[in-house]
N, C-alpha and C. Protein backbone atom coordinates (compact mmCIF):
# COMPACT_ATOMS: atom_id res chain seq x y z
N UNK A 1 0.84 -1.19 0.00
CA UNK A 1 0.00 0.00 0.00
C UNK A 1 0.88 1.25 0.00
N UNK A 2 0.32 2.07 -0.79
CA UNK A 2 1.55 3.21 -0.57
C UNK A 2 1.00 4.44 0.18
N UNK A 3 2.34 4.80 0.90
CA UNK A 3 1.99 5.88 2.17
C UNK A 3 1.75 7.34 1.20
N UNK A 4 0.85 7.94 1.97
CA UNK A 4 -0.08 8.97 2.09
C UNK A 4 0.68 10.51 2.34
N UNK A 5 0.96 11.06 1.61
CA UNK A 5 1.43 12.30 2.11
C UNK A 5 0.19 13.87 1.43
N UNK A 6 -0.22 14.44 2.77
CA UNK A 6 -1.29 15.55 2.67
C UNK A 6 -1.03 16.69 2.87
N UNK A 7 -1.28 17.20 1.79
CA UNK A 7 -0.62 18.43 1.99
C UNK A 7 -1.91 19.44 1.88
N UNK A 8 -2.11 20.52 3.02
CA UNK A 8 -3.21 21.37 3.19
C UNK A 8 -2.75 22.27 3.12
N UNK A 9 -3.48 23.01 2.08
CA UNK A 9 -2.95 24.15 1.32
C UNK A 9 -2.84 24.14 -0.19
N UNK A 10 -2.60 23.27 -0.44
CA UNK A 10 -1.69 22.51 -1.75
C UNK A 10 -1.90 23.39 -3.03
N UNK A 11 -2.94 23.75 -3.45
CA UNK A 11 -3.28 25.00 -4.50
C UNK A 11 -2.48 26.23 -4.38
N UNK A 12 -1.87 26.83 -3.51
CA UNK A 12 -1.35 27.98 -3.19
C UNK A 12 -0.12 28.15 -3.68
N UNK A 13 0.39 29.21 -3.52
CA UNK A 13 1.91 30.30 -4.19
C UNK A 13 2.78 28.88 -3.53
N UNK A 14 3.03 28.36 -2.61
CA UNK A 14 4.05 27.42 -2.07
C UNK A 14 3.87 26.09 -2.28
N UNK A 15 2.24 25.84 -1.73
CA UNK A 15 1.55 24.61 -2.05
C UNK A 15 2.29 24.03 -3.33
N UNK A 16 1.53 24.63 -4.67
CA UNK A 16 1.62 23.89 -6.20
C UNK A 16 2.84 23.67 -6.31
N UNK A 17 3.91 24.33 -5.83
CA UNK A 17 5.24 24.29 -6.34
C UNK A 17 5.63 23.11 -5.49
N UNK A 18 5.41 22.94 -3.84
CA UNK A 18 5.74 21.62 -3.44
C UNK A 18 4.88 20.52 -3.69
N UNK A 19 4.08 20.27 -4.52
CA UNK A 19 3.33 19.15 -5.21
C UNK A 19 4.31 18.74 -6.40
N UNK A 20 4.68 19.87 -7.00
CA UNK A 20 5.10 19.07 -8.43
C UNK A 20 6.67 18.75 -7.81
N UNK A 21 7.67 19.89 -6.70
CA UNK A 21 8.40 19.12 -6.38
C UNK A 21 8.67 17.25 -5.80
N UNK A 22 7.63 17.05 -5.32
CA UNK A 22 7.36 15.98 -4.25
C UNK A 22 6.98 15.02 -5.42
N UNK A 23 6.08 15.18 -6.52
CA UNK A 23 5.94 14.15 -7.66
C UNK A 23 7.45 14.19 -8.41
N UNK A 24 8.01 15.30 -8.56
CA UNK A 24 9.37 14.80 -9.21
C UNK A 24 10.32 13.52 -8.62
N UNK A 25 10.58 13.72 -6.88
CA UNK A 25 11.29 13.30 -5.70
C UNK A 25 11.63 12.26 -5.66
N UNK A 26 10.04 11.91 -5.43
CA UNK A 26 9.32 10.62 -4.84
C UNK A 26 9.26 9.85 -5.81
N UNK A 27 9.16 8.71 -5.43
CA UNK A 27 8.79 7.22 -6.03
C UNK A 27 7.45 7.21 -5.68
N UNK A 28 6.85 7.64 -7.01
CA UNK A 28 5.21 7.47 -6.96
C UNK A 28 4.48 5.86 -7.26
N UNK A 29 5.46 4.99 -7.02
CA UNK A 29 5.12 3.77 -6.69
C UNK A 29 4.73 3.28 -5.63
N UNK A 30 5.19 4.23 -4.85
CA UNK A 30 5.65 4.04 -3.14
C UNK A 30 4.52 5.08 -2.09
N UNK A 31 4.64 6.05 -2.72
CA UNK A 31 3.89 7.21 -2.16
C UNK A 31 2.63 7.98 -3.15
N UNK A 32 2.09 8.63 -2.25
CA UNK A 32 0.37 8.79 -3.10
C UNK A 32 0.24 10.36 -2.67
N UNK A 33 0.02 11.36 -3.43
CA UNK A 33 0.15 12.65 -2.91
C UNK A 33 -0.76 13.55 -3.30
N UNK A 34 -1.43 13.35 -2.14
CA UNK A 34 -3.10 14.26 -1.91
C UNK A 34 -2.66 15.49 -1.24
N UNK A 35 -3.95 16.52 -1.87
CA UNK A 35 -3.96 17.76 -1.38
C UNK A 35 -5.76 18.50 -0.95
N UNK A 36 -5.54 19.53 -0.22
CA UNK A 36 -6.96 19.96 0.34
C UNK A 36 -6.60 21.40 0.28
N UNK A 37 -7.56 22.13 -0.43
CA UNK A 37 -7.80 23.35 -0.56
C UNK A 37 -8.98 23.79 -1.24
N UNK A 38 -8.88 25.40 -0.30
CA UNK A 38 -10.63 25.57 -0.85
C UNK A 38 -10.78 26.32 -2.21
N UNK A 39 -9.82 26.08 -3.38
CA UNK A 39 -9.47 26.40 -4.91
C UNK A 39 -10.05 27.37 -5.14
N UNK A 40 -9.84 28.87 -4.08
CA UNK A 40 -10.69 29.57 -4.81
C UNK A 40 -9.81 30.08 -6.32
N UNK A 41 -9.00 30.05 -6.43
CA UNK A 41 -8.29 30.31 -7.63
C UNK A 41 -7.73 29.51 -8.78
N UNK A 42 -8.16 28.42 -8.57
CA UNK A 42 -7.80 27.24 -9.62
C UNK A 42 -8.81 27.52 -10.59
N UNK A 43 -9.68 27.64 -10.64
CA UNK A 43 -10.67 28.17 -12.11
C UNK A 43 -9.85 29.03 -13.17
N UNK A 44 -8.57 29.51 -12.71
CA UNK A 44 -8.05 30.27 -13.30
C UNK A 44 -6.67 29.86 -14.06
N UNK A 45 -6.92 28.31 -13.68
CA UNK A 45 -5.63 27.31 -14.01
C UNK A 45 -5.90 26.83 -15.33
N UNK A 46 -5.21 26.56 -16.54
CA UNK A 46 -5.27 25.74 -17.36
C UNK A 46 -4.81 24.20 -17.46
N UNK A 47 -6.00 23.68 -16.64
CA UNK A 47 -5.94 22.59 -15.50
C UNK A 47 -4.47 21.66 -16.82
N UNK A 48 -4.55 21.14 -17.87
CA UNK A 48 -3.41 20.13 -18.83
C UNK A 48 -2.30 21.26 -18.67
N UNK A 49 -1.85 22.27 -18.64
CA UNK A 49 -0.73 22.84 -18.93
C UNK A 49 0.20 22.60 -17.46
N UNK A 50 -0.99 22.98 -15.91
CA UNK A 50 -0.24 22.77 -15.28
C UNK A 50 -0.40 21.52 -13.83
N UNK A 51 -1.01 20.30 -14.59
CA UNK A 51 -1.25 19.52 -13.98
C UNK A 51 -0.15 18.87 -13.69
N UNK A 52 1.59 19.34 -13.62
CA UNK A 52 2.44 18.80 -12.95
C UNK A 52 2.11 19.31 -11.83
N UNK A 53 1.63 20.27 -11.71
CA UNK A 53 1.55 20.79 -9.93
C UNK A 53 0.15 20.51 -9.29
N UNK A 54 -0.51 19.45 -9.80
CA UNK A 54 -1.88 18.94 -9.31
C UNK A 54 -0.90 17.80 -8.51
N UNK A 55 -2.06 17.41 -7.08
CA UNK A 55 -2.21 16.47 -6.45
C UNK A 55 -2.25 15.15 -7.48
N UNK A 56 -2.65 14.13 -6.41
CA UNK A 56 -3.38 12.99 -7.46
C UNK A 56 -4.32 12.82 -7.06
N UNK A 57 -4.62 13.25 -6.02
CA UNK A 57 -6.48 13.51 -5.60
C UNK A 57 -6.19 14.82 -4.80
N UNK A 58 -7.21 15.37 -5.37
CA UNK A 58 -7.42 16.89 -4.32
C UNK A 58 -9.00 16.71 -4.12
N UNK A 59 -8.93 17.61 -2.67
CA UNK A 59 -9.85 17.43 -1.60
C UNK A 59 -10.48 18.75 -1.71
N UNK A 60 -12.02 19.41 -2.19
CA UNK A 60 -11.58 21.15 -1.67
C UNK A 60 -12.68 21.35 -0.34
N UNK A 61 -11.81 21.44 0.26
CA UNK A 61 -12.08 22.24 1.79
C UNK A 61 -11.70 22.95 2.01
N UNK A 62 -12.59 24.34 3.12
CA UNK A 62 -11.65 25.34 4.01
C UNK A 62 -11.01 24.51 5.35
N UNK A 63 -10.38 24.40 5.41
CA UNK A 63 -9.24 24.13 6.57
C UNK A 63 -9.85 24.05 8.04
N UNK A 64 -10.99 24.87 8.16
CA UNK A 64 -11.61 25.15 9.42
C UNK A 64 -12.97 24.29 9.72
N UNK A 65 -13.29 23.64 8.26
CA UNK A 65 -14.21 22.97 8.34
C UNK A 65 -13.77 21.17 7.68
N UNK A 66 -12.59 20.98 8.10
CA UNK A 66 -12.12 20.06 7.54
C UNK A 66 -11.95 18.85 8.74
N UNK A 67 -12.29 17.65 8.34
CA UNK A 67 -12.29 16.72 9.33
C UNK A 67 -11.44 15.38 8.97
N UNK A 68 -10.21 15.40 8.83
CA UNK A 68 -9.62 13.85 8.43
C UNK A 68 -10.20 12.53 8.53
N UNK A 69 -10.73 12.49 9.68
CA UNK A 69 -11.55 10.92 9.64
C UNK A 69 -12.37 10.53 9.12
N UNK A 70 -13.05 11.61 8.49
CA UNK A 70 -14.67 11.42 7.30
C UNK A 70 -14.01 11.29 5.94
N UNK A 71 -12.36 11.66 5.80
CA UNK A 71 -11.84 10.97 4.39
C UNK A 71 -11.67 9.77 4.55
N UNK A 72 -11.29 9.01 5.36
CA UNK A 72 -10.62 7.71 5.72
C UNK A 72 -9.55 7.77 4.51
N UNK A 73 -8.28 8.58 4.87
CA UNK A 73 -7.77 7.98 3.76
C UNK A 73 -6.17 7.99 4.43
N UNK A 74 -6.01 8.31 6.37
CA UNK A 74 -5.16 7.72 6.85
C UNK A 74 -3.77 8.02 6.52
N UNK A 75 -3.66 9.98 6.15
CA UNK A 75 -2.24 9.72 5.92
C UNK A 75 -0.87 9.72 6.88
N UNK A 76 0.11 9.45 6.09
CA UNK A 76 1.47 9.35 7.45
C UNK A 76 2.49 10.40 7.69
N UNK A 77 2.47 11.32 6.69
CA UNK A 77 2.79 12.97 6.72
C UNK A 77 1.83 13.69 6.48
N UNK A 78 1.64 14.91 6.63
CA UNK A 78 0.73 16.14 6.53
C UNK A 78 1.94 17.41 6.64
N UNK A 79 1.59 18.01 5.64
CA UNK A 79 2.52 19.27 5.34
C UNK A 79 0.94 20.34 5.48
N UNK A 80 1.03 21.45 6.12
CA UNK A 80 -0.15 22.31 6.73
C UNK A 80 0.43 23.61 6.21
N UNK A 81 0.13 24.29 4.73
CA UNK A 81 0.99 25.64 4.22
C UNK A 81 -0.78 26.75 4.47
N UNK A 82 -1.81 26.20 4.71
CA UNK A 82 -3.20 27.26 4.90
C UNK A 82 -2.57 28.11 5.75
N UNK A 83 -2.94 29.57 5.02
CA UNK A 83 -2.68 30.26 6.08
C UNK A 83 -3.69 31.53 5.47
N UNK A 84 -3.63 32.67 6.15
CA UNK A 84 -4.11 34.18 6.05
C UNK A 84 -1.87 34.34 5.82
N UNK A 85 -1.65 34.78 5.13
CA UNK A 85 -0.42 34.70 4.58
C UNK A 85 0.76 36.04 4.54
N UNK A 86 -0.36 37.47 5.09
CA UNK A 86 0.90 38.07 5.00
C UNK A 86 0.42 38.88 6.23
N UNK A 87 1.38 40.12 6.45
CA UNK A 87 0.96 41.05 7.57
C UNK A 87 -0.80 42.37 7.45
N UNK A 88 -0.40 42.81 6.22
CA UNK A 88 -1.91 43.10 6.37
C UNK A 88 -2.96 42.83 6.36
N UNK A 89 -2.99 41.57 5.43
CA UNK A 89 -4.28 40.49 5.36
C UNK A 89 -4.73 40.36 7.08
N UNK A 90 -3.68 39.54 7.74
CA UNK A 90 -3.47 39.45 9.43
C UNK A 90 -4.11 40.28 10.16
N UNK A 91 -3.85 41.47 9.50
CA UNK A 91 -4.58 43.19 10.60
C UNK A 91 -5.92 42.91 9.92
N UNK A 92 -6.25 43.03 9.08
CA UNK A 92 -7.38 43.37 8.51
C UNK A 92 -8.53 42.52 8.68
N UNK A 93 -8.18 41.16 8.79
CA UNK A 93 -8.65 39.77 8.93
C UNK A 93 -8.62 38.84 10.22
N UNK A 94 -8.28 39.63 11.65
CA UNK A 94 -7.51 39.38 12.06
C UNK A 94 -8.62 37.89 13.11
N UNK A 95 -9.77 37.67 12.83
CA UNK A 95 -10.26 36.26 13.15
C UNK A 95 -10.13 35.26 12.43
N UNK A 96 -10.31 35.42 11.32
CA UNK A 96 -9.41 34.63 10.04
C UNK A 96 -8.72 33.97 10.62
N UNK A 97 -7.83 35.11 10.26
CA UNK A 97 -6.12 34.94 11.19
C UNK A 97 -5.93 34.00 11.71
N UNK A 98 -6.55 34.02 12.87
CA UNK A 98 -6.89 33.24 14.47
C UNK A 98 -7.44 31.86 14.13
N UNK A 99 -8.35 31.61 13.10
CA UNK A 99 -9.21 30.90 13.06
C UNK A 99 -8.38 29.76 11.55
N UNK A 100 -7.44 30.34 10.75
CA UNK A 100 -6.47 29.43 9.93
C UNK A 100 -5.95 29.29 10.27
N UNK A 101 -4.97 30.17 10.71
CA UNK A 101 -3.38 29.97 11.04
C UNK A 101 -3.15 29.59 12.13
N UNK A 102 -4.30 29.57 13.49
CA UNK A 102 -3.50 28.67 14.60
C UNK A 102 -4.69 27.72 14.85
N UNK A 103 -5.88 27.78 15.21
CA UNK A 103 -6.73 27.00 15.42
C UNK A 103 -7.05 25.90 14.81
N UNK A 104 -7.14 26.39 13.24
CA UNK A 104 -7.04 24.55 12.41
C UNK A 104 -6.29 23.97 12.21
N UNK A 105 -4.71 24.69 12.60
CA UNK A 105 -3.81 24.43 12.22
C UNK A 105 -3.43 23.15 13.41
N UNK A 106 -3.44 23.36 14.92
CA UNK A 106 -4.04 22.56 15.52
C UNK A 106 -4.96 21.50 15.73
N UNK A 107 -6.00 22.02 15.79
CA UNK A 107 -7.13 21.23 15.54
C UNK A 107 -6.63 19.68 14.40
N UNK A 108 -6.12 19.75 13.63
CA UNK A 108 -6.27 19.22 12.20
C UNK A 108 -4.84 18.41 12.61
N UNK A 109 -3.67 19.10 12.91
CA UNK A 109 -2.48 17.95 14.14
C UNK A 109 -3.21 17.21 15.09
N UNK A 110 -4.01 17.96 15.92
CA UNK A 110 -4.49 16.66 16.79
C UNK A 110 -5.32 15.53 16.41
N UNK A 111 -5.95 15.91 15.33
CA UNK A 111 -6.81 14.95 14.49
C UNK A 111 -5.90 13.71 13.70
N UNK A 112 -4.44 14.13 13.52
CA UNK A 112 -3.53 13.54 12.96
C UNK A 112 -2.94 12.55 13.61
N UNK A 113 -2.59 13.07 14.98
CA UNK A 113 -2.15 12.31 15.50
C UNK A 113 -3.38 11.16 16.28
N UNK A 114 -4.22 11.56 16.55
CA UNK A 114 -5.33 10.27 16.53
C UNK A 114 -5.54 9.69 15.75
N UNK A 115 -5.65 9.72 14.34
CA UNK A 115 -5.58 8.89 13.26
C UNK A 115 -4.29 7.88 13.03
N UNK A 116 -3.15 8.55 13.16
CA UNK A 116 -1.98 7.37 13.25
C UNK A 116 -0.74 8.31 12.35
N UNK A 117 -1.13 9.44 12.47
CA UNK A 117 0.11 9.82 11.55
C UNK A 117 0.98 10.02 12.17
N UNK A 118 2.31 9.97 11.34
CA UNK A 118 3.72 10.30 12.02
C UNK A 118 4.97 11.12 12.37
N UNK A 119 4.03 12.41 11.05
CA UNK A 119 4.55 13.42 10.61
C UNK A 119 3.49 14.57 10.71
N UNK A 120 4.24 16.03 10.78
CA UNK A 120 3.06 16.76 10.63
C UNK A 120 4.65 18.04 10.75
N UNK A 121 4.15 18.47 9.63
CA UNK A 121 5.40 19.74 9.12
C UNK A 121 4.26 20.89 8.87
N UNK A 122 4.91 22.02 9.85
CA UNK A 122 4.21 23.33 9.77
C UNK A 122 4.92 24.26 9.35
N UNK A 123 3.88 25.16 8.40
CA UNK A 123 5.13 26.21 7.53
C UNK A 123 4.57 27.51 8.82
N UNK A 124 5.91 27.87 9.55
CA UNK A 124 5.36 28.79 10.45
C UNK A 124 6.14 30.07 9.80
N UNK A 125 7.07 31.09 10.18
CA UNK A 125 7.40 32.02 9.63
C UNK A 125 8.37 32.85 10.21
N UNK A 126 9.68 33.42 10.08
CA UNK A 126 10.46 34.12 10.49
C UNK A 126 10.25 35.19 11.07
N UNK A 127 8.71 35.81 10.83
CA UNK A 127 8.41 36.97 10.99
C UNK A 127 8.09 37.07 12.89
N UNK A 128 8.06 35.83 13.13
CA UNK A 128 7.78 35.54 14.92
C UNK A 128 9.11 36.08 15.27
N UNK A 129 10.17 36.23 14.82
CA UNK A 129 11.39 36.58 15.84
C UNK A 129 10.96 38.42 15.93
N UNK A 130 10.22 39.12 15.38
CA UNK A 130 9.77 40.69 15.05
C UNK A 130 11.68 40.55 14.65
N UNK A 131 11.41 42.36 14.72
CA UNK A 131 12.70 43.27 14.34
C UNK A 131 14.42 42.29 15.02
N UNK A 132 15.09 42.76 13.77
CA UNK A 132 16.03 41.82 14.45
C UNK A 132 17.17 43.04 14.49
N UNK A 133 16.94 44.15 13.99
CA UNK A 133 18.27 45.28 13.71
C UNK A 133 18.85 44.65 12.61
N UNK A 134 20.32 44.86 12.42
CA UNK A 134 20.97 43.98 11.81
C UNK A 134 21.69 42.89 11.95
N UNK A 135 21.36 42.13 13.06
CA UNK A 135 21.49 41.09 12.79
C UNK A 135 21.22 39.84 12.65
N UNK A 136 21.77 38.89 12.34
CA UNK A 136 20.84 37.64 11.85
C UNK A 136 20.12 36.73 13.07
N UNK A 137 19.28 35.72 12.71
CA UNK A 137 18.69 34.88 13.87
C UNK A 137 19.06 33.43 14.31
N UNK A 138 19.04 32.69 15.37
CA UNK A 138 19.18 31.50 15.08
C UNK A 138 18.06 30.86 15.54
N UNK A 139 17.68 29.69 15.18
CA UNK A 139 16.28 29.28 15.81
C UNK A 139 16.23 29.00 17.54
N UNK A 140 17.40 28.95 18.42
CA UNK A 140 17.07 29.37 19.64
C UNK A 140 16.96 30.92 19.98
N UNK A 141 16.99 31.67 19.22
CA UNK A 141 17.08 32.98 19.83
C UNK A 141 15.16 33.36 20.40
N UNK A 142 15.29 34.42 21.15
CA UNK A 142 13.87 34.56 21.70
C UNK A 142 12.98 35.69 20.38
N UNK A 143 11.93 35.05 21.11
CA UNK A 143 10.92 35.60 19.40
C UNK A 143 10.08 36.58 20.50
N UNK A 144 10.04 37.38 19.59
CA UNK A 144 9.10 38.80 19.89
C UNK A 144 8.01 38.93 18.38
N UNK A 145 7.24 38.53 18.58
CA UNK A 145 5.99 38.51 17.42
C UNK A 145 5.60 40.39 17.35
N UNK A 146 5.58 40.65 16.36
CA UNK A 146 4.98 41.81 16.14
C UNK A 146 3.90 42.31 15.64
N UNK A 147 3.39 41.59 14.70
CA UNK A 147 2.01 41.82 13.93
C UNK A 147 1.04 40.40 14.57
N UNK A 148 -0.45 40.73 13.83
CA UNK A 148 -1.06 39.32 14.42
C UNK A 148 -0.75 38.35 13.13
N UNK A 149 -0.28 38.72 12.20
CA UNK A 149 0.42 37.30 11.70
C UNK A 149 1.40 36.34 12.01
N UNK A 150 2.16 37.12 12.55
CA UNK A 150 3.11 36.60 13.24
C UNK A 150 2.81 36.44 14.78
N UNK A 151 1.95 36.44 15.51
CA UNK A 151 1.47 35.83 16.70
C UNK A 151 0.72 34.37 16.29
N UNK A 152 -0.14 34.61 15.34
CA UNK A 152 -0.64 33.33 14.99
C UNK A 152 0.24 32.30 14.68
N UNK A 153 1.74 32.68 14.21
CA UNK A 153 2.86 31.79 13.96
C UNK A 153 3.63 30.97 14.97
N UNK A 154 3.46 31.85 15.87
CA UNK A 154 4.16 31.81 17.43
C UNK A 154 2.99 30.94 18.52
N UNK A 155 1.96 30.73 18.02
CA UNK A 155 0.65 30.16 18.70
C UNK A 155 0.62 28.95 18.30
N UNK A 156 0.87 28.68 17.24
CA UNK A 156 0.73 27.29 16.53
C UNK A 156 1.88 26.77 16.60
N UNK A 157 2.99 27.43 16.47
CA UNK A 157 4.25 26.32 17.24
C UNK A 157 4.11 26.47 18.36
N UNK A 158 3.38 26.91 19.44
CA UNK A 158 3.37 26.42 20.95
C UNK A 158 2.52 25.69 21.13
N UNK A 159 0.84 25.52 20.31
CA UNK A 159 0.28 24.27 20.56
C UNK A 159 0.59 22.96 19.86
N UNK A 160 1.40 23.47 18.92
CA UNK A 160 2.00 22.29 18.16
C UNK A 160 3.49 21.26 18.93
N UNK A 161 3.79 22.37 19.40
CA UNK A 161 4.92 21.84 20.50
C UNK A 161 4.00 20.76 21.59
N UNK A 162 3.49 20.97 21.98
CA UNK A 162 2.66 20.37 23.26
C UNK A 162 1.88 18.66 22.73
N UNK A 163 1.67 18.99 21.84
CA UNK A 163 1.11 17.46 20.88
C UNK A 163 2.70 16.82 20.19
N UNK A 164 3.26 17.18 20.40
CA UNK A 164 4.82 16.16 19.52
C UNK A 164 5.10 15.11 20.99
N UNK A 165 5.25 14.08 19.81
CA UNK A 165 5.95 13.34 21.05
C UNK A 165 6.94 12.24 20.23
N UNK A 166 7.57 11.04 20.72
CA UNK A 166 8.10 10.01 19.88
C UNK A 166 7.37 9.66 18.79
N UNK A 167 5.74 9.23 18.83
CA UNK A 167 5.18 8.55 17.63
C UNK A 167 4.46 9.76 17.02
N UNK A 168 4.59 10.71 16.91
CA UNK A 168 4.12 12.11 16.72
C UNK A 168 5.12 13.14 16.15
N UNK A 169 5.74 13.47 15.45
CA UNK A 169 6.85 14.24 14.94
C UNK A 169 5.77 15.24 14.79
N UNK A 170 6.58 16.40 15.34
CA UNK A 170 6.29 18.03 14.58
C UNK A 170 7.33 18.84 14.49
N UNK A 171 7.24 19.11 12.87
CA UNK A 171 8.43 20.01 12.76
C UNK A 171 7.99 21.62 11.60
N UNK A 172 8.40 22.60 12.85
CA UNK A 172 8.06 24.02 12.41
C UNK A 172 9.03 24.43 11.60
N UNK A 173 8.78 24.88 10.52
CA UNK A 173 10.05 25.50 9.22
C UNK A 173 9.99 26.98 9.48
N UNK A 174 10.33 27.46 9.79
CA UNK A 174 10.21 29.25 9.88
C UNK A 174 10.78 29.89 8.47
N UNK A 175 10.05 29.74 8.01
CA UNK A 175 10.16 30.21 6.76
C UNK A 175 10.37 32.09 6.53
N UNK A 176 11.31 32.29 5.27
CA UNK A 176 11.60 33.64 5.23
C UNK A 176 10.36 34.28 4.31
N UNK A 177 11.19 35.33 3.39
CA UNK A 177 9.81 35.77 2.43
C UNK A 177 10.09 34.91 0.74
N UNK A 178 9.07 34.15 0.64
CA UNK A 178 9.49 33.24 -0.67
C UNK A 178 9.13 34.31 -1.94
N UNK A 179 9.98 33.94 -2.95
CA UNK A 179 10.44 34.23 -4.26
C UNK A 179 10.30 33.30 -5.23
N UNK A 180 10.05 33.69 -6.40
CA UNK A 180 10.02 32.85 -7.66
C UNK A 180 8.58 32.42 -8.42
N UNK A 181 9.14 31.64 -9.25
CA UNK A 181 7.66 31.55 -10.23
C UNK A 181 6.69 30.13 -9.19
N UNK A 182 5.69 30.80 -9.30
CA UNK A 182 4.43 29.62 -9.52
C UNK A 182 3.46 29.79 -10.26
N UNK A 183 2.61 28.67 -10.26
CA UNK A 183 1.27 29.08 -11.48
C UNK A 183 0.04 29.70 -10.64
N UNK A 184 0.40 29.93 -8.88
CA UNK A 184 -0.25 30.56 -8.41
C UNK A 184 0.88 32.05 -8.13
N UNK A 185 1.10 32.66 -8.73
CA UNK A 185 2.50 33.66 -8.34
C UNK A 185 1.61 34.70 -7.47
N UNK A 186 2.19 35.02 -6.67
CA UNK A 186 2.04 36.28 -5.91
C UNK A 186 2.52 37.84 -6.00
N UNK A 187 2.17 38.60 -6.29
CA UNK A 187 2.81 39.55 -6.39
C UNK A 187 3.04 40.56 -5.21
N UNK A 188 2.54 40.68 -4.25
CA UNK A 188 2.36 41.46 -3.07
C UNK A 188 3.62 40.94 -2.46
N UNK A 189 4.66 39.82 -3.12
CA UNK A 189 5.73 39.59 -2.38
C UNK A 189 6.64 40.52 -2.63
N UNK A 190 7.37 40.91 -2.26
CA UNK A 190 8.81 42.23 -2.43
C UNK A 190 9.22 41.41 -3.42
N UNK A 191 10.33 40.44 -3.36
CA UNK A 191 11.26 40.52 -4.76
C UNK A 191 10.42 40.14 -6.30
N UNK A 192 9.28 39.50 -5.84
CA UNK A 192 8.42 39.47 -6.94
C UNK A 192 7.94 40.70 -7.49
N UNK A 193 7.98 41.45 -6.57
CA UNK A 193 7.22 42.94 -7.25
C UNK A 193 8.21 43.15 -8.15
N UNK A 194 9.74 43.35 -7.37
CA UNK A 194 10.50 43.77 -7.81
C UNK A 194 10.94 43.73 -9.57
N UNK A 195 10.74 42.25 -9.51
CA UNK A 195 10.88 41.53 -11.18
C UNK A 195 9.84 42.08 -11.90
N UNK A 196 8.27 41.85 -11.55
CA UNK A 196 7.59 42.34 -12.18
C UNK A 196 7.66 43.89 -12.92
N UNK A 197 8.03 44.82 -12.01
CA UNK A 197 8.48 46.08 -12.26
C UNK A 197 9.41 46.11 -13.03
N UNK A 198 10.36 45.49 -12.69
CA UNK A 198 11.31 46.12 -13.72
C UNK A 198 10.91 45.18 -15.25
N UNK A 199 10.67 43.82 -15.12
CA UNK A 199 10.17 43.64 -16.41
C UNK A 199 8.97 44.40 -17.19
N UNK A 200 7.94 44.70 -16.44
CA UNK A 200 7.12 45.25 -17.38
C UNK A 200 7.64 47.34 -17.08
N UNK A 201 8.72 47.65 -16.56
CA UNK A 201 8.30 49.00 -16.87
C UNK A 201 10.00 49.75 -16.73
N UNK A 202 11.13 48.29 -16.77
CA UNK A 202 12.63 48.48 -16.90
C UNK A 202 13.16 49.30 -15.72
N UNK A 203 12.28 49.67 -14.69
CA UNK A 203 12.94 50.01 -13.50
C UNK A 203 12.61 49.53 -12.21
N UNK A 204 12.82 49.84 -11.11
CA UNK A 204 12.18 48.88 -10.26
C UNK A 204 12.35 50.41 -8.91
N UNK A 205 10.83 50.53 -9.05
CA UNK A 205 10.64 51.87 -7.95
C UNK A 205 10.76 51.34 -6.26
N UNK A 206 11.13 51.65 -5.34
CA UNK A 206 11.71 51.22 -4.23
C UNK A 206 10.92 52.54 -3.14
């Protein structure tokens, strides 16, 4: 039988790109790679051009109303990228916020680990250490959250900390600000703007 890897989120700027990475990787003999998202933007996909970055079954749910055991489909990693995703969305949204980024994000680990999984990788975010001056971080240094996006980051690795154990792996990636192409691209990211600008207008306003 081949093991199960779920990835929630999976449609998104990070999501699609780690789907088609993970089908390149993997021995899809071996492994089966489902995704759950609530697609509001896949209508906008030219589903044959970029069905390297499709699942092999996708699920569409919001995250908050999502229940693993009514799939029965038992997986043994879960990669969790749902989020409210940047700092103003966070202010503006800020139950959202609360209600993706730490509550289901939870919720949906503990559901994991009652089901039997063994893995559970959370994309949390650099932005929990706040202001650093100039200099760099290491992952023991102490985190000062500054916005509510970055509290919700800092919330979900502390309830996520509390559910890890030996047959339970959790591991938080603190991720920086991502760059590059997807077929969901973002532009509200800085160096993406950046490209965009200067490709469509040869300078890049700062």
């Amino acid at each position: 039988m081949k093991k199960k890897i779920l990835v929630i989120g999976s449609a998104g700027y990070i999501g699609s790109v780690l789907i088609k990475n993970l089908k390149q990787k993997l021995d899809l003999s071996k492994y089966q790679i489902l995704g759950v998202d609530t697609n509001w933007y896949s209508k906008n996909l030219e589903v044959n051009k970029y069905n390297s970055y499709l699942p092999e079954i996708m699920y569409n749910y919001d995250c908050r109303n999502f229940n693993l055991k009514n799939l029965n489909i038992n997986p043994k990693v879960i990669i969790f990228l749902a989020a409210v995703s940047n700092d103003p969305m966070g202010s503006r949204f800020k139950k959202a916020t609360s209600e993706i980024n730490t509550k289901s994000c939870i919720n949906l680990a503990k559901q994991a680990k009652a089901i039997g999984a063994k893995k559970f990788i959370f994309a949390s975010s650099c932005s929990i250490y706040g202001s650093s001056g100039n200099t760099s971080r290491k992952e023991n240094d102490p985190i000062h959250p500054l916005t509510d996006y970055a509290v919700s980051k800092e919330k979900s690795e502390e309830g996520l900390e509390k559910i890890s154990d030996k047959n339970f792996q959790v591991i938080s990636l603190r991720f920086a600000t991502a760059a590059g192409y997807s077929p969901k691209l973002r532009l509200d990211l800085v160096y993406n703007d950046f490209v965009a600008s200067a490709t469509a207008n040869k300078f890049i306003k700062i």
